[in-house]
N, C-alpha and C. Protein backbone atom coordinates (compact mmCIF):
# COMPACT_ATOMS: atom_id res chain seq x y z
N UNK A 1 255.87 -10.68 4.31
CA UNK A 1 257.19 -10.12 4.10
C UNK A 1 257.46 -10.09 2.59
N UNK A 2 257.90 -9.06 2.24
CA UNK A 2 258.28 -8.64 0.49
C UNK A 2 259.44 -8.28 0.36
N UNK A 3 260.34 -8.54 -0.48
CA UNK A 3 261.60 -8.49 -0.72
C UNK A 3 261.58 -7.37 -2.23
N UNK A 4 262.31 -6.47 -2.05
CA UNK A 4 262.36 -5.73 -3.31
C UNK A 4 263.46 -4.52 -3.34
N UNK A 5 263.34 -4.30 -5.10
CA UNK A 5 264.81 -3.33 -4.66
C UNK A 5 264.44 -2.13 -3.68
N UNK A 6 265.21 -1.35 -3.58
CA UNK A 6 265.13 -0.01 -3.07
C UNK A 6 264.56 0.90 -4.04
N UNK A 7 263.83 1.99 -3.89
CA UNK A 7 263.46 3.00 -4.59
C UNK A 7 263.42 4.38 -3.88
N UNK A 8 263.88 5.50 -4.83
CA UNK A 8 264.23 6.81 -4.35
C UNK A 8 263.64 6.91 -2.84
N UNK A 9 262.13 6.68 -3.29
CA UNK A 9 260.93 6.70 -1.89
C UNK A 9 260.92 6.44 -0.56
N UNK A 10 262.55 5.12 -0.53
CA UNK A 10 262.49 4.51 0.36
C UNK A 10 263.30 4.54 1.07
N UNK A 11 264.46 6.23 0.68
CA UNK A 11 265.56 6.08 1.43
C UNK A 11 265.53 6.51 2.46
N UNK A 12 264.42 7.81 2.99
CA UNK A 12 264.59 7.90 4.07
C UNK A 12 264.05 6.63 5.44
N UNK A 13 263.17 5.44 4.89
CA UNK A 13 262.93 4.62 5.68
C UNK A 13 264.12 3.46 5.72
N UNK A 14 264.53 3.85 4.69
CA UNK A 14 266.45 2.83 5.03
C UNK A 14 267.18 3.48 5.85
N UNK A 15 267.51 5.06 5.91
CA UNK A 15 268.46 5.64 6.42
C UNK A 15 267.49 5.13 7.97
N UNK A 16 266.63 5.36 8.46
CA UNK A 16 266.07 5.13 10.05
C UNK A 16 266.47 3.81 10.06
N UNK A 17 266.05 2.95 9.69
CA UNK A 17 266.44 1.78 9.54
C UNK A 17 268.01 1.37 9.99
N UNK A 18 268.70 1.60 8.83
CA UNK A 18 270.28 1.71 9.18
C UNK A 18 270.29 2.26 10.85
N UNK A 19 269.92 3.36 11.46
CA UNK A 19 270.31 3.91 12.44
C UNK A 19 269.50 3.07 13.38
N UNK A 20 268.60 2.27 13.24
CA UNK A 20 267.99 1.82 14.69
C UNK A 20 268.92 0.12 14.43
N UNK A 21 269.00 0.14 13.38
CA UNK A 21 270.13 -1.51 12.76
C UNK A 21 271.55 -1.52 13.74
N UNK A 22 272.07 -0.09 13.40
CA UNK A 22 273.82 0.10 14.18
C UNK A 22 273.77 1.30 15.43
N UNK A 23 273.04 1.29 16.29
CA UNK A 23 272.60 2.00 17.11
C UNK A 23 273.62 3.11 17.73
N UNK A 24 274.65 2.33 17.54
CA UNK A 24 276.17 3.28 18.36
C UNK A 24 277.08 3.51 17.25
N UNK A 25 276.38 3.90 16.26
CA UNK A 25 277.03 4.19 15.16
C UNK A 25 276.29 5.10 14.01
N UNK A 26 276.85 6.25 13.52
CA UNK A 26 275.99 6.42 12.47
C UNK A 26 276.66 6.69 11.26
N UNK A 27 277.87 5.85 11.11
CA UNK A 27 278.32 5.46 9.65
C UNK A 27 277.50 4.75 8.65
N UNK A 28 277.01 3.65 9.13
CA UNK A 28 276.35 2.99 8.00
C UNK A 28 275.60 4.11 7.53
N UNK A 29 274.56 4.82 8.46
CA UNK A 29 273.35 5.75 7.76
C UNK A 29 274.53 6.84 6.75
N UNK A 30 275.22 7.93 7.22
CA UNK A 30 276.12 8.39 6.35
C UNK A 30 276.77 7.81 5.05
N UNK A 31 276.93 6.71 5.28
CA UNK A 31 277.50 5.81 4.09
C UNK A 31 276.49 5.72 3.18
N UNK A 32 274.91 5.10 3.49
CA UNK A 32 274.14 5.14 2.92
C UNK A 32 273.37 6.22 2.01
N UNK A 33 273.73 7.81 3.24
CA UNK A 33 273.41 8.80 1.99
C UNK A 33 274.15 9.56 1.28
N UNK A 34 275.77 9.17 1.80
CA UNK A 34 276.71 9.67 0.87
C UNK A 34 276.51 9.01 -0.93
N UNK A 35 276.67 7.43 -0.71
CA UNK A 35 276.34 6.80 -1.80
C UNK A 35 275.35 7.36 -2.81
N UNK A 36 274.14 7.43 -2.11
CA UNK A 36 273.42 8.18 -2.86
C UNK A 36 273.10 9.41 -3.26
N UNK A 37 273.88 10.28 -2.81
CA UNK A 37 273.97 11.68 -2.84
C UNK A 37 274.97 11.70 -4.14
N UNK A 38 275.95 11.28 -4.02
CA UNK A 38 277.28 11.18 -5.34
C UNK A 38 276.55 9.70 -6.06
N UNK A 39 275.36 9.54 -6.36
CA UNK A 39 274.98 8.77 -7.45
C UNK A 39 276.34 7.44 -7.83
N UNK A 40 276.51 6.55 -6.91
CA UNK A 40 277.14 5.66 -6.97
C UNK A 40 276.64 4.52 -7.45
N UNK A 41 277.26 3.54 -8.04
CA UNK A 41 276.35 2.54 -8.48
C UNK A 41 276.08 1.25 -7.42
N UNK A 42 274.54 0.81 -6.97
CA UNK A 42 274.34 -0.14 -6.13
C UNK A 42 273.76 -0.50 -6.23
N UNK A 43 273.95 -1.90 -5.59
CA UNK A 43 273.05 -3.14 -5.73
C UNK A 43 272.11 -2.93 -4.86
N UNK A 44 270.74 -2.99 -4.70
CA UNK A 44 270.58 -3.01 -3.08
C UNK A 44 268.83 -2.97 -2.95
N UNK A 45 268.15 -4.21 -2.25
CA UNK A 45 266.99 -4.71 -1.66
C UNK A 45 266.38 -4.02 -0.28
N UNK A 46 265.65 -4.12 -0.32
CA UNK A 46 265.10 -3.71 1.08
C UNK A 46 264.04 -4.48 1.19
N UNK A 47 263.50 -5.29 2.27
CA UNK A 47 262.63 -6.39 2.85
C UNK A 47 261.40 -5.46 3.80
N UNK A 48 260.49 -5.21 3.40
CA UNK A 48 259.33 -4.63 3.89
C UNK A 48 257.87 -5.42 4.91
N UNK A 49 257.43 -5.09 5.98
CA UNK A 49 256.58 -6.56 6.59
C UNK A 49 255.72 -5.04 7.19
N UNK A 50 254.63 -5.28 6.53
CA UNK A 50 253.11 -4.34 7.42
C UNK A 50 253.84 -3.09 6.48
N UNK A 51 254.52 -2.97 5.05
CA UNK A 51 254.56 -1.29 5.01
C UNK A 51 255.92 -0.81 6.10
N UNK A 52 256.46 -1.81 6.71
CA UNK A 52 257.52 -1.01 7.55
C UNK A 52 259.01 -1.78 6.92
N UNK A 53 259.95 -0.66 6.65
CA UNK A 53 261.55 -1.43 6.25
C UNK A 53 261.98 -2.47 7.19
N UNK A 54 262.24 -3.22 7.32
CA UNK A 54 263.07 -4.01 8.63
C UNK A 54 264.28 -4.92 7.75
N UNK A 55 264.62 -4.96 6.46
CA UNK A 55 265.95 -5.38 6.35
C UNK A 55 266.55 -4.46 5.15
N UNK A 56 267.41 -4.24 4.92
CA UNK A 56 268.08 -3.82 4.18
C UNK A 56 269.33 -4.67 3.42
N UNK A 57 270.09 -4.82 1.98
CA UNK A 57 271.40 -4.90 1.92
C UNK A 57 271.72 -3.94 0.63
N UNK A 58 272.53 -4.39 0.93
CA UNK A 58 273.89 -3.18 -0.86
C UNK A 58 274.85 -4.31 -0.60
N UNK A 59 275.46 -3.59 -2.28
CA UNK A 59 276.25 -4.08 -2.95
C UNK A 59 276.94 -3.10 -3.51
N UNK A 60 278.48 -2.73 -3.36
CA UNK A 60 278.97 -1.76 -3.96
C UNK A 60 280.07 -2.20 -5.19
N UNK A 61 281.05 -1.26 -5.88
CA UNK A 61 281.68 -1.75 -6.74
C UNK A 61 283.06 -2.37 -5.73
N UNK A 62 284.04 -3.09 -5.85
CA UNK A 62 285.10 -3.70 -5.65
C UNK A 62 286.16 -3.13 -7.00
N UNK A 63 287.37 -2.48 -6.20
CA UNK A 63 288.17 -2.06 -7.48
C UNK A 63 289.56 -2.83 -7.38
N UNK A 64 290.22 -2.86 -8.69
CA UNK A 64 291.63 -3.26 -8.68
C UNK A 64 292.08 -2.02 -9.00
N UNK A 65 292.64 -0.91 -8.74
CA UNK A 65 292.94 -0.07 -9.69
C UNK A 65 291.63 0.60 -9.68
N UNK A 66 291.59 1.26 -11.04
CA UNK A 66 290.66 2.38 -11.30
C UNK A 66 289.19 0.81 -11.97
N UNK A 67 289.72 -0.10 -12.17
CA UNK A 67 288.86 -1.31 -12.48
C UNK A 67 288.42 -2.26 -11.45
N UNK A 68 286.84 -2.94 -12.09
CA UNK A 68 285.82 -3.30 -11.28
C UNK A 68 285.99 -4.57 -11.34
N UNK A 69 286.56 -5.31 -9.68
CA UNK A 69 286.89 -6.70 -9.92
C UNK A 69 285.94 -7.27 -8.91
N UNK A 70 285.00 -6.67 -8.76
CA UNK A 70 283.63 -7.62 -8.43
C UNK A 70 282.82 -6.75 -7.67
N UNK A 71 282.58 -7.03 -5.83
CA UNK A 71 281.42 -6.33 -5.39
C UNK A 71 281.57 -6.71 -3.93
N UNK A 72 281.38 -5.63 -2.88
CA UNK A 72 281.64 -5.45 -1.52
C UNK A 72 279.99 -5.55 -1.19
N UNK A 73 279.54 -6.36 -0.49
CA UNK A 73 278.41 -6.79 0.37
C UNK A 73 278.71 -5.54 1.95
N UNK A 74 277.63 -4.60 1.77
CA UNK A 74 277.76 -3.30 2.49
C UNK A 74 276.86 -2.95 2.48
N UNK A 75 276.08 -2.31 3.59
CA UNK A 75 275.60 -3.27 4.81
C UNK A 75 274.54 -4.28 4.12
N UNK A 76 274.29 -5.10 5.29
CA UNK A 76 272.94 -5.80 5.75
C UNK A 76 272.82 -5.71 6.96
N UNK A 77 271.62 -5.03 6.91
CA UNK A 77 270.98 -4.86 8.54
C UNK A 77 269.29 -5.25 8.23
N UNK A 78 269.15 -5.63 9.77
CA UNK A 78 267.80 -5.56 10.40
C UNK A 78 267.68 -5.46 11.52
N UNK A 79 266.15 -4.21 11.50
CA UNK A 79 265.82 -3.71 12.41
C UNK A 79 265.83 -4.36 14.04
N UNK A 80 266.23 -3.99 15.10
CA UNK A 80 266.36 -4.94 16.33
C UNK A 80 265.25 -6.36 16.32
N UNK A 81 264.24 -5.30 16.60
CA UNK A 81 263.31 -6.01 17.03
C UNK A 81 262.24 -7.40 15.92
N UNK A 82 263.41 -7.35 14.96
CA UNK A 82 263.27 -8.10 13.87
C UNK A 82 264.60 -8.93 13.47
N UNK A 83 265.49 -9.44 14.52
CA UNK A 83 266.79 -9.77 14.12
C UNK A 83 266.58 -11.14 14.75
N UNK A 84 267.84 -12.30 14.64
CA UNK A 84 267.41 -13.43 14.94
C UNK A 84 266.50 -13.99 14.50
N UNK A 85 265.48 -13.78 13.85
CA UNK A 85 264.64 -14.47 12.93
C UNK A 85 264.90 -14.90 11.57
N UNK A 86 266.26 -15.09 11.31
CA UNK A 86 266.43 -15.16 9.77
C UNK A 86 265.93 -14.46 9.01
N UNK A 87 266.08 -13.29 8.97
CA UNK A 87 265.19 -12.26 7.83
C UNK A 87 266.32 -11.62 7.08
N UNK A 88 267.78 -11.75 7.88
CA UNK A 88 268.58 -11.21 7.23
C UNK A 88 269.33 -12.25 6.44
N UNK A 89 269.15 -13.61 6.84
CA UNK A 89 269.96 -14.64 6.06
C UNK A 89 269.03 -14.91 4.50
N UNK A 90 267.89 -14.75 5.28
CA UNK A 90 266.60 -15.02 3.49
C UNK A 90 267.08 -13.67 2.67
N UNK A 91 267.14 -12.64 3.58
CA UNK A 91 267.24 -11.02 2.14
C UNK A 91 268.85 -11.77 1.72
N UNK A 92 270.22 -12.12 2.03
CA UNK A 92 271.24 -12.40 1.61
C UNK A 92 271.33 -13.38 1.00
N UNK A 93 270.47 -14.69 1.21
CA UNK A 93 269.84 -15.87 0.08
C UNK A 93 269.23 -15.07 -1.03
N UNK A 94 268.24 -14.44 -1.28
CA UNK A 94 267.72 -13.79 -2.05
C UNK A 94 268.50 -13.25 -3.04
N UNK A 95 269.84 -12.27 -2.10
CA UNK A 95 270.32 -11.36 -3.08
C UNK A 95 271.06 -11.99 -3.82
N UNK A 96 271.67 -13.00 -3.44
CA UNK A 96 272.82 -13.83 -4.26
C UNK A 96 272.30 -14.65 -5.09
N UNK A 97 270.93 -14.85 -5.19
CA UNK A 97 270.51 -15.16 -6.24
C UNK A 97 270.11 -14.36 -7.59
N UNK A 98 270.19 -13.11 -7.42
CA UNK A 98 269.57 -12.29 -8.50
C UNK A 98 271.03 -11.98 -9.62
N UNK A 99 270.46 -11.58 -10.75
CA UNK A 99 271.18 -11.77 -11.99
C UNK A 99 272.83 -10.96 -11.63
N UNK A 100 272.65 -9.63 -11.15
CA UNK A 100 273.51 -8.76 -11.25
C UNK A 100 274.53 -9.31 -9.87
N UNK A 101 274.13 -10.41 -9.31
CA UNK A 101 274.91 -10.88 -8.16
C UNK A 101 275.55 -12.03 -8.13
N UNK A 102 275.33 -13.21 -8.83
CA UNK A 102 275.27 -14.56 -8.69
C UNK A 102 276.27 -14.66 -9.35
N UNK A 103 277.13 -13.73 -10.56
CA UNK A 103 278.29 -14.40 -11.09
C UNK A 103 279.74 -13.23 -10.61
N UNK A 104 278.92 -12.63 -10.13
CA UNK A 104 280.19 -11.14 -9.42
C UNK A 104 281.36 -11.85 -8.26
N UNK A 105 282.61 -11.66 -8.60
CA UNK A 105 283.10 -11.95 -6.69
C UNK A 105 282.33 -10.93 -6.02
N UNK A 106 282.30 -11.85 -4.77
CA UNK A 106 281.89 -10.86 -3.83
C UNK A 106 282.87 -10.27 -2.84
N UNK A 107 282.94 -9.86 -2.10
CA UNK A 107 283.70 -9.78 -0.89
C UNK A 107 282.64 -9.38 0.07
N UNK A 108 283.05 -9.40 1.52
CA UNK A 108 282.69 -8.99 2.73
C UNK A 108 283.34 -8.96 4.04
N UNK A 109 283.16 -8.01 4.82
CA UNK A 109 284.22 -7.94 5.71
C UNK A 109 283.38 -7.77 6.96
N UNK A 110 283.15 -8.89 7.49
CA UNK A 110 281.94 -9.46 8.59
C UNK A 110 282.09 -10.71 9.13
N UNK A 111 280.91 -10.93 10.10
CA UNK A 111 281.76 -12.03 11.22
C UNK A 111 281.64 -13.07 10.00
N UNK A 112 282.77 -14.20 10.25
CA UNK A 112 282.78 -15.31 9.44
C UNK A 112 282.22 -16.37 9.70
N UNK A 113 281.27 -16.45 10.77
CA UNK A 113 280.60 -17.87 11.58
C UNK A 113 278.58 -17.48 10.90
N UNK A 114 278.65 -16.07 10.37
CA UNK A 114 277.69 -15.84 10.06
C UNK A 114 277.94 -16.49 8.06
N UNK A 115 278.47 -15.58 7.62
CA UNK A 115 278.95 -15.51 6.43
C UNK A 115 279.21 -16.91 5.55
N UNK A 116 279.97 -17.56 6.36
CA UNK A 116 280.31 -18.88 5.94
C UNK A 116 279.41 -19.20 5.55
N UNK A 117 278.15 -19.52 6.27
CA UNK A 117 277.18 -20.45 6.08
C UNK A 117 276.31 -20.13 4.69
N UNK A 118 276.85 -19.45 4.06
CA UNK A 118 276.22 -18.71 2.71
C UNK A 118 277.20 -18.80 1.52
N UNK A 119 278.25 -19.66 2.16
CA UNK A 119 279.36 -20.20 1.05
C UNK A 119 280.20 -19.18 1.20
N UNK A 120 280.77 -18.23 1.72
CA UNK A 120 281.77 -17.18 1.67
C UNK A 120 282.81 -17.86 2.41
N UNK A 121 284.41 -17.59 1.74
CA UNK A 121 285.03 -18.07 2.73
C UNK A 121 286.29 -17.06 3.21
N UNK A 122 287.48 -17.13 4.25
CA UNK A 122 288.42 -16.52 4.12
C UNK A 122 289.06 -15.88 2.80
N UNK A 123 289.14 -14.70 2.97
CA UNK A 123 290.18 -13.93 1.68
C UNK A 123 291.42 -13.87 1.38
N UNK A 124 292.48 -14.35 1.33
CA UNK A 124 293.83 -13.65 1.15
C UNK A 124 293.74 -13.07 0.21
N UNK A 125 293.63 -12.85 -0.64
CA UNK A 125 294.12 -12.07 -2.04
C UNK A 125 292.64 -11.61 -2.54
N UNK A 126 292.50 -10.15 -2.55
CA UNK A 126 292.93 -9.35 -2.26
C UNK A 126 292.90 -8.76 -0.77
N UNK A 127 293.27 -7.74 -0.39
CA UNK A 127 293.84 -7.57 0.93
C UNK A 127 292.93 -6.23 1.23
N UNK A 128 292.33 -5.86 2.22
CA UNK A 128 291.19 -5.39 2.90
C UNK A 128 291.73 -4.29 3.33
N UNK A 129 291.65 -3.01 3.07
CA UNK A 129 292.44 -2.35 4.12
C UNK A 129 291.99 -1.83 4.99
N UNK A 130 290.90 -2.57 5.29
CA UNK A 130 289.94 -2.00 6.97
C UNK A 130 290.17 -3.22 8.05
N UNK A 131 290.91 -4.57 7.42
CA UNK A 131 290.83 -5.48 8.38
C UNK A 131 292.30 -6.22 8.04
N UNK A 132 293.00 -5.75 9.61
CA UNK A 132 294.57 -6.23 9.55
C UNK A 132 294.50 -7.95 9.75
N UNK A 133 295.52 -8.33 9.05
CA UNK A 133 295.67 -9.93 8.09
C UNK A 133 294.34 -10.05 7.64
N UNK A 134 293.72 -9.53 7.40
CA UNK A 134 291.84 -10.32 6.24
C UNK A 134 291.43 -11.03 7.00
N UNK A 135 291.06 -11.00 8.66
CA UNK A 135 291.15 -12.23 9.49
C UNK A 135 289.32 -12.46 9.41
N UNK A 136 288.44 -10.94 9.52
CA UNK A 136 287.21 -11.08 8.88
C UNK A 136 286.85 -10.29 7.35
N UNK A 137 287.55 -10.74 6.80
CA UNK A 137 287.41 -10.57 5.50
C UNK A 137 287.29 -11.67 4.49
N UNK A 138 285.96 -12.10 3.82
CA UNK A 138 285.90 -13.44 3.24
C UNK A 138 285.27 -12.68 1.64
N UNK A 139 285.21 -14.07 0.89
CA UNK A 139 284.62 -13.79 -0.85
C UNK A 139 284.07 -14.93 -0.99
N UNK A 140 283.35 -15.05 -2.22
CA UNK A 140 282.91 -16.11 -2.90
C UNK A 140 283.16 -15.58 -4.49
N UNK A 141 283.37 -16.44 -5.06
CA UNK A 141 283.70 -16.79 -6.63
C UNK A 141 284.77 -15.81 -6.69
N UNK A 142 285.63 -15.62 -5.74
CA UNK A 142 287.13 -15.06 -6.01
C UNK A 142 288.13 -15.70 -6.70
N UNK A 143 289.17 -15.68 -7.59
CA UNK A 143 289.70 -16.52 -7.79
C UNK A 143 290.71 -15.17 -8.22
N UNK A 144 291.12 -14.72 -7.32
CA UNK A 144 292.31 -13.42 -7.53
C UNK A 144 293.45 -14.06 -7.13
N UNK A 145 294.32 -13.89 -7.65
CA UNK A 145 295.63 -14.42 -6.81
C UNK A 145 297.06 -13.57 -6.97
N UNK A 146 296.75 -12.63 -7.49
CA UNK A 146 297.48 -11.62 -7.24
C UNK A 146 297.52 -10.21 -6.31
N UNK A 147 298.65 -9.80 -5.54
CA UNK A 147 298.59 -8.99 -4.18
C UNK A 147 298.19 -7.65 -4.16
N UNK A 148 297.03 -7.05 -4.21
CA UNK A 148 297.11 -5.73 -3.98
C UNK A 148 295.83 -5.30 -3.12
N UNK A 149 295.58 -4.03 -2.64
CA UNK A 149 294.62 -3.90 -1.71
C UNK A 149 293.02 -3.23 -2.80
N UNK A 150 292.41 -4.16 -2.03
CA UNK A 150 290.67 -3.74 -3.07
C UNK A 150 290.48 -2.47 -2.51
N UNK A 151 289.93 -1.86 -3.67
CA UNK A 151 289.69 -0.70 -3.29
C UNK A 151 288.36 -0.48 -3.29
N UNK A 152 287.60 0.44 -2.55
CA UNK A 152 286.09 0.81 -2.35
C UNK A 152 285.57 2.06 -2.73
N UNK A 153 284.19 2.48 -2.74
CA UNK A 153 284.06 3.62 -3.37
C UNK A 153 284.98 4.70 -2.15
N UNK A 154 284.70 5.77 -3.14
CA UNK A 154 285.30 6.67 -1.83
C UNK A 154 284.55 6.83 -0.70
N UNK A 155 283.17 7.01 -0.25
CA UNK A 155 282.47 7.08 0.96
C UNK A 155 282.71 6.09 1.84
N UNK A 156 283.76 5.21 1.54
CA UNK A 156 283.69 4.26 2.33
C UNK A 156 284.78 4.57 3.73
């Protein structure tokens, strides 16, 4: 198993990926090539085993305003038949270790029994506007404490 960024090469094996990841859904994949179609700026790994994608994550910008107050964790997936094995908790160990990640807030808006365990915790401030009261909406190295709603790229 190899952990590495993404490259042009590899989007169409992310976009399948994404779609066999959210099966009854094909936002994430759209999200994924909107982003890259309007040249957005992202963080983002992909975990490879035999030559085949099976994890993916991103990292997008987090805005206050027209300004960048940290970074939305969007998506992490892995492939079915590769899930439950911790492959997605090692690519999210991984990522939060690398330079452009480790001192950013993060945010994420995902189950919190997963999340937690990676140091993320509940959000109040700032305020999510995809998830009414922030009930799965958590951060790490947040320290915002003033009220307004984060904003995301536009494809979101």
């Amino acid at each position: 198993m190899k952990i590495r960024r993404l490259t042009p090469e590899e989007y169409p094996k992310t976009a399948a990926l994404l779609g066999k990841a959210f099966p009854n859904s094909n936002y994430e994949v759209r999200l994924f090539e909107n982003l890259h179609k309007n040249e957005r700026p992202l963080h983002e790994w992909i975990c490879i085993h035999r030559n085949k994608a099976i994890a993916y994550i991103a990292y997008s910008n987090a805005f206050y305003g027209k300004e960048v107050c940290g970074l939305h964790l969007a998506p992490l997936a892995v492939t079915p038949q590769m899930q439950n094995q911790g492959i997605g908790s090692e690519l999210l160990r991984f990522s939060l270790r690398q330079k452009e990640i480790r001192e950013s807030p993060l945010f994420v808006l995902g189950d919190p029994n997963f999340y937690m365990k990676f140091g993320f915790v509940h959000c109040t401030m700032p305020i999510c506007p995809f998830d009414k009261n922030n009930a799965h909406f958590l951060s790490i190295r947040n320290n915002i404490s003033s009220t307004f709603t984060v904003g995301y790229e536009p494809e979101f």
